[in-house]
PDB file of N, CA and C in Angstrom:
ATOM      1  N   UNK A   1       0.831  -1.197   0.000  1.00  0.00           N
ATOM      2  CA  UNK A   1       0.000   0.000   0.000  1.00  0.00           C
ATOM      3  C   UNK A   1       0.870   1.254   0.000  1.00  0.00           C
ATOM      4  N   UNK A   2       2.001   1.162  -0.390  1.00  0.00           N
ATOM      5  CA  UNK A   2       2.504   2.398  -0.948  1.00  0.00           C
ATOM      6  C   UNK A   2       3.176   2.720   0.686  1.00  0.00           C
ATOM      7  N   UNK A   3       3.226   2.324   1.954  1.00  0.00           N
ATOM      8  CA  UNK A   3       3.545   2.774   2.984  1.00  0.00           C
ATOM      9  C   UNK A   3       2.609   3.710   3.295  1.00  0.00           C
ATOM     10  N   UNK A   4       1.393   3.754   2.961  1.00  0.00           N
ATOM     11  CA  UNK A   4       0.529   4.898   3.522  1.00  0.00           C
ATOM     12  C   UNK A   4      -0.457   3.746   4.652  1.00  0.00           C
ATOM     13  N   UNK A   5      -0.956   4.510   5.514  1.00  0.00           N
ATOM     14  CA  UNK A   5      -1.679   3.875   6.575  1.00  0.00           C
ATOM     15  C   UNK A   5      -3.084   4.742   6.706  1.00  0.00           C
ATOM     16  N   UNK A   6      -3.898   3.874   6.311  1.00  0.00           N
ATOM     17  CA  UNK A   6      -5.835   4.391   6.914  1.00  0.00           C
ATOM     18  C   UNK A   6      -6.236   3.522   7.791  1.00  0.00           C
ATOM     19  N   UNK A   7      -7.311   4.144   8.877  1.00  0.00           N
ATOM     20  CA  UNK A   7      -7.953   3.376   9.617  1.00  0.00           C
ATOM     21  C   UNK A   7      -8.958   3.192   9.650  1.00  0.00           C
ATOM     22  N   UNK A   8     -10.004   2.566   9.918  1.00  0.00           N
ATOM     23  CA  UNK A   8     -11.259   2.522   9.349  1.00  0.00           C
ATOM     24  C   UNK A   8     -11.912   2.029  10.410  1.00  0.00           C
ATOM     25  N   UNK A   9     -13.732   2.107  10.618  1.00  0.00           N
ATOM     26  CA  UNK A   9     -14.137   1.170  11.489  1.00  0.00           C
ATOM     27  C   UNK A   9     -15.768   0.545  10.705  1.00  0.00           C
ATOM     28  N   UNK A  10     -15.875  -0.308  10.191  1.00  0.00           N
ATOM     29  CA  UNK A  10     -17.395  -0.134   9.493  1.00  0.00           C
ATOM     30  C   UNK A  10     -17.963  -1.527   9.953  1.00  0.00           C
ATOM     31  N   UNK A  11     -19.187  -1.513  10.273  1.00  0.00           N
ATOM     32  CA  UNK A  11     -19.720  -3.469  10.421  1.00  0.00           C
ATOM     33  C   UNK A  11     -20.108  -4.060   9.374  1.00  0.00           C
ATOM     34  N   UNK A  12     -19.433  -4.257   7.930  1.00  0.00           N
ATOM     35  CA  UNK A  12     -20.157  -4.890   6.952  1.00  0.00           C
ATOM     36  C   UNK A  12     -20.512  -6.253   7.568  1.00  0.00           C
ATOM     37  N   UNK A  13     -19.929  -7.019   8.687  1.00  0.00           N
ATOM     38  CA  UNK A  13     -20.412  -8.617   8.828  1.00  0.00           C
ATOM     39  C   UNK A  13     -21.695  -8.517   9.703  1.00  0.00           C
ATOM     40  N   UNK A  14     -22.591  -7.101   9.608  1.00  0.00           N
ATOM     41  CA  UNK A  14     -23.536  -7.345  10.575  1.00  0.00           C
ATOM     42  C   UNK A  14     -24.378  -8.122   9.999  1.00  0.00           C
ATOM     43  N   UNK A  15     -25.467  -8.936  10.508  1.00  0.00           N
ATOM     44  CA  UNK A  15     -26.726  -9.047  10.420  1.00  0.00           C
ATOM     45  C   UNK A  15     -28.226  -8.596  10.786  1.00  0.00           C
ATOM     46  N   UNK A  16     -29.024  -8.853  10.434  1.00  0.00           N
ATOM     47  CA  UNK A  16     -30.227  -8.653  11.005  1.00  0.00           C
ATOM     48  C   UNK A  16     -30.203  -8.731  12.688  1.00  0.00           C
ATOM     49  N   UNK A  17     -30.033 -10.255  12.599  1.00  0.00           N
ATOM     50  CA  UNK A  17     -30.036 -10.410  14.415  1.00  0.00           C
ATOM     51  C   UNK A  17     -28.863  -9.543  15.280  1.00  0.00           C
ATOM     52  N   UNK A  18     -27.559  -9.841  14.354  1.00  0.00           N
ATOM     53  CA  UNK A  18     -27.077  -8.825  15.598  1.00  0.00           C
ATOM     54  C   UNK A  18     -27.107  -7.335  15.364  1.00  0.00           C
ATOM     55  N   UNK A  19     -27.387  -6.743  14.482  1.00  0.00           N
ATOM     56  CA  UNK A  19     -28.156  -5.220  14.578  1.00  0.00           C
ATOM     57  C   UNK A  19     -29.333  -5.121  15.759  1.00  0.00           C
ATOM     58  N   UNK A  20     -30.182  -6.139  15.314  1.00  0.00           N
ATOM     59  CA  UNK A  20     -31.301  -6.156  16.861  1.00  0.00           C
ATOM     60  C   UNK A  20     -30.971  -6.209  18.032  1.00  0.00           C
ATOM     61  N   UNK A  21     -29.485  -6.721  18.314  1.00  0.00           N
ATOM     62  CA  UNK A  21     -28.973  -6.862  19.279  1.00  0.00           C
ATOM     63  C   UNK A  21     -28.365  -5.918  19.667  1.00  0.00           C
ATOM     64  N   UNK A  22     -27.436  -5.542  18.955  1.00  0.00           N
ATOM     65  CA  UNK A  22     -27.037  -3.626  19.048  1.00  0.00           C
ATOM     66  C   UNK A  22     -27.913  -2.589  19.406  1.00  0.00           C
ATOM     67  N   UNK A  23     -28.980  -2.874  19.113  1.00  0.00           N
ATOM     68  CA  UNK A  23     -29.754  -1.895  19.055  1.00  0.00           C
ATOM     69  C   UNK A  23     -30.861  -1.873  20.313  1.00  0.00           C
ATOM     70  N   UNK A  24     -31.190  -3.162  20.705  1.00  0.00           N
ATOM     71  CA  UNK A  24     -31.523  -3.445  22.155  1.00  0.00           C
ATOM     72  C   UNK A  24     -31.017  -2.786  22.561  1.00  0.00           C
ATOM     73  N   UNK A  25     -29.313  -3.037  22.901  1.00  0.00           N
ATOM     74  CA  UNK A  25     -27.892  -2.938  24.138  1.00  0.00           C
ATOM     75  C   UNK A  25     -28.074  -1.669  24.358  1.00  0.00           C
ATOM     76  N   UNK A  26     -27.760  -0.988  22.934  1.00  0.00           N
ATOM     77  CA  UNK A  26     -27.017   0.173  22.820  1.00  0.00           C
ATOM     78  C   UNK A  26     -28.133   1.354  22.757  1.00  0.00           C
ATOM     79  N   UNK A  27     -29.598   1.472  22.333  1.00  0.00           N
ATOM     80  CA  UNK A  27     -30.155   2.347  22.234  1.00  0.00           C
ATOM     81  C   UNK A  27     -30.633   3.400  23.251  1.00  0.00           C
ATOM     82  N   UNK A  28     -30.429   2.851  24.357  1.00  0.00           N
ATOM     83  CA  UNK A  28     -30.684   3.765  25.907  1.00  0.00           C
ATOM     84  C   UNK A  28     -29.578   5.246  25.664  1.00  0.00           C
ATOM     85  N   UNK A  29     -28.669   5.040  24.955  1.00  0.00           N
ATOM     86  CA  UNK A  29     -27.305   5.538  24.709  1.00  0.00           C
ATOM     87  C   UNK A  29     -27.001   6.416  23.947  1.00  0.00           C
ATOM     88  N   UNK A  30     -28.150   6.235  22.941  1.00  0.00           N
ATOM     89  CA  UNK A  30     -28.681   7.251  21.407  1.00  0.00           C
ATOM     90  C   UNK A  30     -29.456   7.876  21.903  1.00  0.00           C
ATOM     91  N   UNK A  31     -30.827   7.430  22.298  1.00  0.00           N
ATOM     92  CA  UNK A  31     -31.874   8.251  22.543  1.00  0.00           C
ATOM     93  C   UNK A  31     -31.630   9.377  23.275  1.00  0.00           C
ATOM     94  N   UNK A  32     -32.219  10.562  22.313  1.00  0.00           N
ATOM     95  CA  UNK A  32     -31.834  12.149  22.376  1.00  0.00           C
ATOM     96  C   UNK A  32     -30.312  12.876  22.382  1.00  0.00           C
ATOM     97  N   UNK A  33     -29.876  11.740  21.188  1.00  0.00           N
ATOM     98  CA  UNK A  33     -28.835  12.686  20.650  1.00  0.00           C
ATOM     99  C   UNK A  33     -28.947  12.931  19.365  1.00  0.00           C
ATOM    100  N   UNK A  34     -27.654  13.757  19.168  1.00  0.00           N
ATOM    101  CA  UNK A  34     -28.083  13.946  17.256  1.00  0.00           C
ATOM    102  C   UNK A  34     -28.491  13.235  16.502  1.00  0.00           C
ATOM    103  N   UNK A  35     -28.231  11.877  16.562  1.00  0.00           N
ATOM    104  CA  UNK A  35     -28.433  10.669  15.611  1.00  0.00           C
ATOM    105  C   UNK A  35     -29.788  10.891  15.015  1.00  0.00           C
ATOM    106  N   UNK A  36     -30.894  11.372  15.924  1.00  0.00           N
ATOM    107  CA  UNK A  36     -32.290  11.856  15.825  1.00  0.00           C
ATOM    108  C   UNK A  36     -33.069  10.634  15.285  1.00  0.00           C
ATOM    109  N   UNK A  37     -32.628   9.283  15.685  1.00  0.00           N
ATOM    110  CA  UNK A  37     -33.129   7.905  15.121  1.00  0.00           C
ATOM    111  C   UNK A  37     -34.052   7.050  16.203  1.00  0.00           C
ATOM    112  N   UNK A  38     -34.903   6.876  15.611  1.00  0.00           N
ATOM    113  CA  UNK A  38     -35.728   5.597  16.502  1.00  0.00           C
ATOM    114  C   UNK A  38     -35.303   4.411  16.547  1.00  0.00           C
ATOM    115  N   UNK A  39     -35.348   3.512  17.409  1.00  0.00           N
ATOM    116  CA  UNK A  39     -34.916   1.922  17.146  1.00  0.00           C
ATOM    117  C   UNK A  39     -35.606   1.230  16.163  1.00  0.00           C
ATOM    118  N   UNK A  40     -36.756   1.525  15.586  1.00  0.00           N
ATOM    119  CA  UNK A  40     -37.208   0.947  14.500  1.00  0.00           C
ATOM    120  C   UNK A  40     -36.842   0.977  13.494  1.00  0.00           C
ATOM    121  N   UNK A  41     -36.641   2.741  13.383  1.00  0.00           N
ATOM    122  CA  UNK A  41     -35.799   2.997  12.166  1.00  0.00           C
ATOM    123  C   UNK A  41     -34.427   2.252  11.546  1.00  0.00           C
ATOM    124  N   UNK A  42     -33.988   1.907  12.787  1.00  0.00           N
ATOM    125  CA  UNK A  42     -32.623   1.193  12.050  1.00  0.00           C
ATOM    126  C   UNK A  42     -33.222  -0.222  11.974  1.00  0.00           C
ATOM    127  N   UNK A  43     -33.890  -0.707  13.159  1.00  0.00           N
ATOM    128  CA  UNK A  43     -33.897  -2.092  12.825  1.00  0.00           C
ATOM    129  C   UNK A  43     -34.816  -2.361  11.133  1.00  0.00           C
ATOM    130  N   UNK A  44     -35.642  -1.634  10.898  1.00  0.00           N
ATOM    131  CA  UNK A  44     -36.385  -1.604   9.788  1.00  0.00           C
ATOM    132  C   UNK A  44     -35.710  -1.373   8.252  1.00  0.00           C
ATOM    133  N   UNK A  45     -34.547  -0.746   8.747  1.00  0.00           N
ATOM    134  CA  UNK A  45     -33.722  -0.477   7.348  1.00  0.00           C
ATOM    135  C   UNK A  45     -32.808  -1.835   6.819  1.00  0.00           C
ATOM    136  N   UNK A  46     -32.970  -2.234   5.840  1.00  0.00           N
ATOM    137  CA  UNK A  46     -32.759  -3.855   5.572  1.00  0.00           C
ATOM    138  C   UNK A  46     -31.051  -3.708   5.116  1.00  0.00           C
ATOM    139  N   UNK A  47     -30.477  -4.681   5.141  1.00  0.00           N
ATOM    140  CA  UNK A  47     -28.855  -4.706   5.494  1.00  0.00           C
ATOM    141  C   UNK A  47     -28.453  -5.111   4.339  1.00  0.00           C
ATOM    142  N   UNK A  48     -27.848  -4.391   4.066  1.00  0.00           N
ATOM    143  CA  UNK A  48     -27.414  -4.832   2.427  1.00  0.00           C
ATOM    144  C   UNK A  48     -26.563  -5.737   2.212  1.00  0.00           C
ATOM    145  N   UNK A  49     -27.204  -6.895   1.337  1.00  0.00           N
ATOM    146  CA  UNK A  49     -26.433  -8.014   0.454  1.00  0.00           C
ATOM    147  C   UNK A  49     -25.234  -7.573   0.176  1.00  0.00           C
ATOM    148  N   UNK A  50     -24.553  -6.293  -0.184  1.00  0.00           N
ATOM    149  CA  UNK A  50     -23.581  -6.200  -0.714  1.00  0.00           C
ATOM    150  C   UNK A  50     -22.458  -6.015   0.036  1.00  0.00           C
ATOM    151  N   UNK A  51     -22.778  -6.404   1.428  1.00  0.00           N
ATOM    152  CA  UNK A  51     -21.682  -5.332   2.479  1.00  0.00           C
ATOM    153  C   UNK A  51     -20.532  -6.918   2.804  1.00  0.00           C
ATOM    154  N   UNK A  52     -20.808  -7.962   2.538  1.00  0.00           N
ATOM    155  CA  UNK A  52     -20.134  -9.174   2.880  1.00  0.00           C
ATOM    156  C   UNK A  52     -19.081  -8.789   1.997  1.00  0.00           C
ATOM    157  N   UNK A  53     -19.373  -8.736   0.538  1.00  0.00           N
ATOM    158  CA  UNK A  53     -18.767  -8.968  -0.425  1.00  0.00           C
ATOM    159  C   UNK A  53     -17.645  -7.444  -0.875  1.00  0.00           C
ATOM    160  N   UNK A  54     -18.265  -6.573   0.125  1.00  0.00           N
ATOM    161  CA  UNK A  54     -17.560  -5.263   0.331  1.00  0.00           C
ATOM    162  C   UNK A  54     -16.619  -5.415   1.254  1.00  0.00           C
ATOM    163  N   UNK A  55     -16.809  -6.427   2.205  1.00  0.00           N
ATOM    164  CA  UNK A  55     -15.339  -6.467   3.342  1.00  0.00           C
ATOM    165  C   UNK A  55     -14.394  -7.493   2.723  1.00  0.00           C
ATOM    166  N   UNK A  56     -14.951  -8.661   1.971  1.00  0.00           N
ATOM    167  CA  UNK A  56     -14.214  -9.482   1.342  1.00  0.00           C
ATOM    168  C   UNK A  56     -13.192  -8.160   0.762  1.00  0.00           C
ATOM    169  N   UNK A  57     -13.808  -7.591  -0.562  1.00  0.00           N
ATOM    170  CA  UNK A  57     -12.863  -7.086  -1.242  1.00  0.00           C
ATOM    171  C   UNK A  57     -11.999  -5.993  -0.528  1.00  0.00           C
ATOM    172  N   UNK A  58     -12.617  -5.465   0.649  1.00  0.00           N
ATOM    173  CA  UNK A  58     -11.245  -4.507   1.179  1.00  0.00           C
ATOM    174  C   UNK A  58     -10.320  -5.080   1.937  1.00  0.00           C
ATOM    175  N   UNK A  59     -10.321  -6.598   2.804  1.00  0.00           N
ATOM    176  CA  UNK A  59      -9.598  -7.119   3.635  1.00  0.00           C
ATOM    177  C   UNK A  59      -8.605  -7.569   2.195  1.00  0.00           C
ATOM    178  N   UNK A  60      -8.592  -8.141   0.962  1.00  0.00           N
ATOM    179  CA  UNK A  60      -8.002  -8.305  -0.305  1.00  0.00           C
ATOM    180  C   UNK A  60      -6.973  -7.252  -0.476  1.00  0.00           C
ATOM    181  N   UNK A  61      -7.554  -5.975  -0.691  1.00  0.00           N
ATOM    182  CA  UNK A  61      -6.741  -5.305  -0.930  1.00  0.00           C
ATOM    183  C   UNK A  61      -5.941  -4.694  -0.165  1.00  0.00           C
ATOM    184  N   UNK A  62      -6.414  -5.162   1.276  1.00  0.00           N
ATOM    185  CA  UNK A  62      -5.452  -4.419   2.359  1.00  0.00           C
ATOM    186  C   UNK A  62      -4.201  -5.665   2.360  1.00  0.00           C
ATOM    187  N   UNK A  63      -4.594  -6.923   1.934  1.00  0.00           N
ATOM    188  CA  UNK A  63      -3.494  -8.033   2.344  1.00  0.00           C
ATOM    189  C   UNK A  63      -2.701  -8.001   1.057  1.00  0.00           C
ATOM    190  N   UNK A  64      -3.008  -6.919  -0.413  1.00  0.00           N
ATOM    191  CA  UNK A  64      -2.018  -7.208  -1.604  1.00  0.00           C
ATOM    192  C   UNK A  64      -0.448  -6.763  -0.645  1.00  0.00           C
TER     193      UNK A  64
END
């Protein structure tokens, strides 16, 4: 990678269940901050097929 260094933090391996689970734990924690989100709202927003196949390809290019 050229000697350059990024850091990153993203959950592409989430799922359904453990988003519900996050969102149980963690929502006491959000509620009434900026986020301005309901727990439905996230649990209701569907997890994209593409995010597996999005960490595949960046863990790839982080190991060229």
């Amino acid at each position: 990678m050229n000697h350059h260094v990024i850091g990153l933090q993203f959950h592409f391996e989430q799922t359904a269940d453990g988003e519900r689970e996050m969102v149980t734990n963690g929502f006491p924690y959000v509620a009434g901050t900026i986020l301005k989100q309901i727990a439905t709202e996230i649990t209701n927003h569907p997890i994209s097929v593409a995010n597996q196949r999005l960490m595949f390809r960046l863990l790839d290019y982080i190991n060229e």
